[in-house]
N, C-alpha and C. Protein backbone atom coordinates (compact mmCIF):
# COMPACT_ATOMS: atom_id res chain seq x y z
N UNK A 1 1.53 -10.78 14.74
CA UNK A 1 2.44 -10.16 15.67
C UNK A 1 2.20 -8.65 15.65
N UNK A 2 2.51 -8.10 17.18
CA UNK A 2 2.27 -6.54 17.01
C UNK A 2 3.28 -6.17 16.99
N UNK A 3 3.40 -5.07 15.95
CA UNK A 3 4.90 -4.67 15.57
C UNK A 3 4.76 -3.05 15.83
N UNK A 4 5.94 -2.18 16.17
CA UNK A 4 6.15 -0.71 16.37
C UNK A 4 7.93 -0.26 15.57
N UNK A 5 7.01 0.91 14.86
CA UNK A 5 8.17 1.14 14.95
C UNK A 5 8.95 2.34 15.80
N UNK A 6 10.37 3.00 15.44
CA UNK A 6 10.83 3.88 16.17
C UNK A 6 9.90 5.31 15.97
N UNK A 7 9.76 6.12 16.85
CA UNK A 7 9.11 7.52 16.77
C UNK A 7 10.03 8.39 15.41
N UNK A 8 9.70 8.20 14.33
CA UNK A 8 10.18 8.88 13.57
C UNK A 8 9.49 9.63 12.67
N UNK A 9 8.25 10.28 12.78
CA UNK A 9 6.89 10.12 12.00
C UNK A 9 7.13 11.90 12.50
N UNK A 10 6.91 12.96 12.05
CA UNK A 10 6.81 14.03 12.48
C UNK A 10 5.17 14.47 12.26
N UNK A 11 4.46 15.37 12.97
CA UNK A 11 3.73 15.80 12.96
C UNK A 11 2.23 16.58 13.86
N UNK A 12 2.52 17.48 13.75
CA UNK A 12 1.48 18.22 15.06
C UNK A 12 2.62 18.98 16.36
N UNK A 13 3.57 18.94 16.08
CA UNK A 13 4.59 19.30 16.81
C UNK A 13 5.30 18.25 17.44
N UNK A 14 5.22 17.05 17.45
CA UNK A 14 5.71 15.71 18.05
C UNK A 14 6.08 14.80 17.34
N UNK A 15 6.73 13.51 17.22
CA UNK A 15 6.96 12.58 16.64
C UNK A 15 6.46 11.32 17.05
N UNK A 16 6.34 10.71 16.21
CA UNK A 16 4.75 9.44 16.06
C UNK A 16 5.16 8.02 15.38
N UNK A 17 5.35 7.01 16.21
CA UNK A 17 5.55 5.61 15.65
C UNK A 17 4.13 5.77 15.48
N UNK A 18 4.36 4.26 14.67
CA UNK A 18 3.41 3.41 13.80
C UNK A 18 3.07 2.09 14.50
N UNK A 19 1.83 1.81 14.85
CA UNK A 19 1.62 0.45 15.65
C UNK A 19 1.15 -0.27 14.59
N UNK A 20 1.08 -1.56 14.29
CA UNK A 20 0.47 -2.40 13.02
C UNK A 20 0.70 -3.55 13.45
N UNK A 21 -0.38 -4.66 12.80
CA UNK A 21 0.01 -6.29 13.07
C UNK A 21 0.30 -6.55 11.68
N UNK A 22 0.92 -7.75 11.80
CA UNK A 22 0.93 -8.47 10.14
C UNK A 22 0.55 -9.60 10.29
N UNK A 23 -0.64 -9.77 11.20
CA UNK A 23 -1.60 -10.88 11.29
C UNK A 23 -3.08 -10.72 10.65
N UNK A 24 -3.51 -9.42 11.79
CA UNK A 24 -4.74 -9.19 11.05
C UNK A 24 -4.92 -7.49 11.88
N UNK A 25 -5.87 -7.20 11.34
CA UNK A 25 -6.85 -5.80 11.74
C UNK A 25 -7.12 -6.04 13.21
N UNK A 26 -8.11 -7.10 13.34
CA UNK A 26 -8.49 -7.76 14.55
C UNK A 26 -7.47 -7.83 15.58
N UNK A 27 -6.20 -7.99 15.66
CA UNK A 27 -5.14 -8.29 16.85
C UNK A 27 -4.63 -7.27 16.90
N UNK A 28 -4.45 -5.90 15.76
CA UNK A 28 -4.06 -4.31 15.92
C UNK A 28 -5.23 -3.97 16.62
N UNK A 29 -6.37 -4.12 16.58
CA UNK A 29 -7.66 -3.34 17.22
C UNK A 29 -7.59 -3.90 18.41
N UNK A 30 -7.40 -4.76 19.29
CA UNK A 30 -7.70 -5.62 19.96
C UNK A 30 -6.32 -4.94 21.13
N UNK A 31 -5.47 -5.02 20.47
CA UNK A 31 -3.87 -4.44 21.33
C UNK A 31 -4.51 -3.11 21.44
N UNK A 32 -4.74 -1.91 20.26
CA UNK A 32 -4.84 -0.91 20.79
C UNK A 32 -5.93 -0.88 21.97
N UNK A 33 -6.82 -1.41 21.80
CA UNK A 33 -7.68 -0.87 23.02
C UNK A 33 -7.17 -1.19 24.22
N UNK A 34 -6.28 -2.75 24.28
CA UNK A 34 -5.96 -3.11 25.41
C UNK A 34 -4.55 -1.83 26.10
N UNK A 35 -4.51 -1.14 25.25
CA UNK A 35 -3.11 -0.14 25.94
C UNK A 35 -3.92 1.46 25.83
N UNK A 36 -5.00 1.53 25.38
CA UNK A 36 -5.69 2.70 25.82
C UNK A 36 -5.10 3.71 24.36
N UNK A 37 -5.16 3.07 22.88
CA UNK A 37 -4.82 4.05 21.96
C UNK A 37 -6.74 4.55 21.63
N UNK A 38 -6.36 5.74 21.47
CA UNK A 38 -7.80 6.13 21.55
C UNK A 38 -8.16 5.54 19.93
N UNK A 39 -9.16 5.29 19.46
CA UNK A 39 -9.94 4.94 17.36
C UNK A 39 -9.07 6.20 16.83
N UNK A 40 -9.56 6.84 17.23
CA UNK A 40 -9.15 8.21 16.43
C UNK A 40 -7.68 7.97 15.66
N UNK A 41 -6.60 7.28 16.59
CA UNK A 41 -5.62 7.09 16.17
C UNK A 41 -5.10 5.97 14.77
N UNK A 42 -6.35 5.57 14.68
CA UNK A 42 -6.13 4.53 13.25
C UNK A 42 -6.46 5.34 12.12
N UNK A 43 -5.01 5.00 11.11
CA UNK A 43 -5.43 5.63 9.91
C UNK A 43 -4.66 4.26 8.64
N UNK A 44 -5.97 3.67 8.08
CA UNK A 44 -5.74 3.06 7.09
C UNK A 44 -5.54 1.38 7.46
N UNK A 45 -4.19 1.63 8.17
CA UNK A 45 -3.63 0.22 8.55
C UNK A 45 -2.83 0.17 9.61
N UNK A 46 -2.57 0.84 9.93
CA UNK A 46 -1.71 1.82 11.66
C UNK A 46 -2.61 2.25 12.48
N UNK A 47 -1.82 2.38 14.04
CA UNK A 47 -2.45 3.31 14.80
C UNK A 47 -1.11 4.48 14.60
N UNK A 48 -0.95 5.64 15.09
CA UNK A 48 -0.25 6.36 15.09
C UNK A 48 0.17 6.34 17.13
N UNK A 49 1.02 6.64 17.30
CA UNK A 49 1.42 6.21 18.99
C UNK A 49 2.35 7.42 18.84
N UNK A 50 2.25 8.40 19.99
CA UNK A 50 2.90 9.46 20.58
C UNK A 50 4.70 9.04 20.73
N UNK A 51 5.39 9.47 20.62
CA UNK A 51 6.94 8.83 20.47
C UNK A 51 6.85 8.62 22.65
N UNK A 52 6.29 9.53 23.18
CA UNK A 52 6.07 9.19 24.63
C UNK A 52 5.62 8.27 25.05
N UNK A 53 4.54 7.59 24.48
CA UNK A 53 3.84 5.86 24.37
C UNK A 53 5.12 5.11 23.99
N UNK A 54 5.71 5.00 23.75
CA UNK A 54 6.53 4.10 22.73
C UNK A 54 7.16 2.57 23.80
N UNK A 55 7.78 3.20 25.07
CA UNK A 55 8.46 2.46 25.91
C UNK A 55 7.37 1.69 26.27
N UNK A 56 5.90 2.08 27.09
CA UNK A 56 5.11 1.32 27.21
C UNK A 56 4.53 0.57 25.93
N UNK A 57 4.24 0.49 25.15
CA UNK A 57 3.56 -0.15 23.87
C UNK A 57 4.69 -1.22 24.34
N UNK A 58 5.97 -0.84 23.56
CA UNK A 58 6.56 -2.22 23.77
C UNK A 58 6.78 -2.89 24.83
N UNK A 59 6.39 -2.50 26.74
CA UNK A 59 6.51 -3.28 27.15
C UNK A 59 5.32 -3.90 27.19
N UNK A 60 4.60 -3.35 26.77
CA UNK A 60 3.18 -4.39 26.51
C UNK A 60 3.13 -5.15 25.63
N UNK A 61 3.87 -5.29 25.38
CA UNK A 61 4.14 -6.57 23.99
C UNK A 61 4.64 -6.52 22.60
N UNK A 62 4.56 -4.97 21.76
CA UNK A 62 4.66 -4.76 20.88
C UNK A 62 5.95 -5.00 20.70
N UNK A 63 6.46 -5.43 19.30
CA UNK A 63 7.82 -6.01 18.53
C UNK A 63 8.26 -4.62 17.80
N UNK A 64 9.51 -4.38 18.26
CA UNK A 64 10.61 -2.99 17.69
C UNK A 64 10.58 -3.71 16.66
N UNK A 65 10.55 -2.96 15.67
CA UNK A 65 10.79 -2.99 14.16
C UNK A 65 11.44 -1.95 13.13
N UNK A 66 12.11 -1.70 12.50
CA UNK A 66 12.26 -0.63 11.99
C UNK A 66 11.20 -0.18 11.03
N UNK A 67 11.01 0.95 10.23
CA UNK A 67 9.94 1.60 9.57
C UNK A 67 9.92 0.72 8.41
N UNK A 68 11.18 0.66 8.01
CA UNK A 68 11.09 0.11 6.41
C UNK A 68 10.62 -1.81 6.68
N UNK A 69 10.58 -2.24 7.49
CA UNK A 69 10.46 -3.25 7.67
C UNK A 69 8.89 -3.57 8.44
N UNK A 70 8.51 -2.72 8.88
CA UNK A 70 7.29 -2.68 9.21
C UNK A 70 6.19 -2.69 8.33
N UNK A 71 6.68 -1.83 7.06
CA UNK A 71 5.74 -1.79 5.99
C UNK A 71 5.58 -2.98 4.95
N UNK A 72 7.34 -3.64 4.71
CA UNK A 72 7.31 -4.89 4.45
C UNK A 72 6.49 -5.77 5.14
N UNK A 73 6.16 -6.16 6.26
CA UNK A 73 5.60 -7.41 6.70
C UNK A 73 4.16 -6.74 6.45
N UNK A 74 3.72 -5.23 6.69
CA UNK A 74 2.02 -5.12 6.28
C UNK A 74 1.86 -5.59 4.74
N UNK A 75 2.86 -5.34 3.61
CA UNK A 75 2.54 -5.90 2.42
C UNK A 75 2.56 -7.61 2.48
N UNK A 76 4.00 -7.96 3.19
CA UNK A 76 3.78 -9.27 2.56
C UNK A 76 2.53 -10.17 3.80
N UNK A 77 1.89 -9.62 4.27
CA UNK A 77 0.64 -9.74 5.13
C UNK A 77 -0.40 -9.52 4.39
N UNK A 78 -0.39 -9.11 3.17
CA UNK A 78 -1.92 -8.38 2.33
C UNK A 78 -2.82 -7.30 3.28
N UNK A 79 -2.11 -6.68 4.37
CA UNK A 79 -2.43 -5.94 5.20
C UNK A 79 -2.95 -4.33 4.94
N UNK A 80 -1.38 -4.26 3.90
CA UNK A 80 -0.76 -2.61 3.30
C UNK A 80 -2.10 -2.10 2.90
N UNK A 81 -2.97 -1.08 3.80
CA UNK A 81 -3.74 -0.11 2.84
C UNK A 81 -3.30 1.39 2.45
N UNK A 82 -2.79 1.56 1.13
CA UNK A 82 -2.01 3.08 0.57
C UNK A 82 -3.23 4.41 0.63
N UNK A 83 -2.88 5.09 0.39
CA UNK A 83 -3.74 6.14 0.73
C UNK A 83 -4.34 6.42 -1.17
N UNK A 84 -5.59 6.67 -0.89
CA UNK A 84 -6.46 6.82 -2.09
C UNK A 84 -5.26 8.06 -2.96
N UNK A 85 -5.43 7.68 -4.33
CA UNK A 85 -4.80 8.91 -5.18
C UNK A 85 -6.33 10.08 -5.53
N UNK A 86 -5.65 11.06 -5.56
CA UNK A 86 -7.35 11.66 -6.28
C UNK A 86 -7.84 11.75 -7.82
């Protein structure tokens, strides 16, 4: 399932949902291209989506989710990739 959450993500002067499946890589890659998220926008296990994208994403299919629950289904998906420690 493609899941979004609310634009709550700050950064670059704007605020930024999170697009993710908790199916696979393949059906997040596959949605973003079909809604025009540019590669650039994947980091890790997300795309990052403009809080202005948001209404369209979900009427294109994507499932409202909240943040904290979004990250739940990428873990219990074996999805979750964390960011390297140094």
């Amino acid at each position: 399932m493609i899941l979004i959450d609310p634009p709550n993500a700050a950064g670059h002067g704007r605020l930024w949902s999170h697009l993710a499946s908790d199916t696979s890589f393949e059906e997040l890659h596959e949605f973003a291209r079909l809604i025009g998220v540019p590669e650039r926008g994947f980091d890790r296990d997300h795309y990052d989506v403009p809080s202005e994208w948001y209404d369209r994403v979900v009427a294109a299919g994507a499932t409202p989710i909240s943040s904290r629950a979004l990250v739940a289904r990428l873990i219990k998906a074996g999805l979750r990739r964390r960011k390297a420690r140094p």
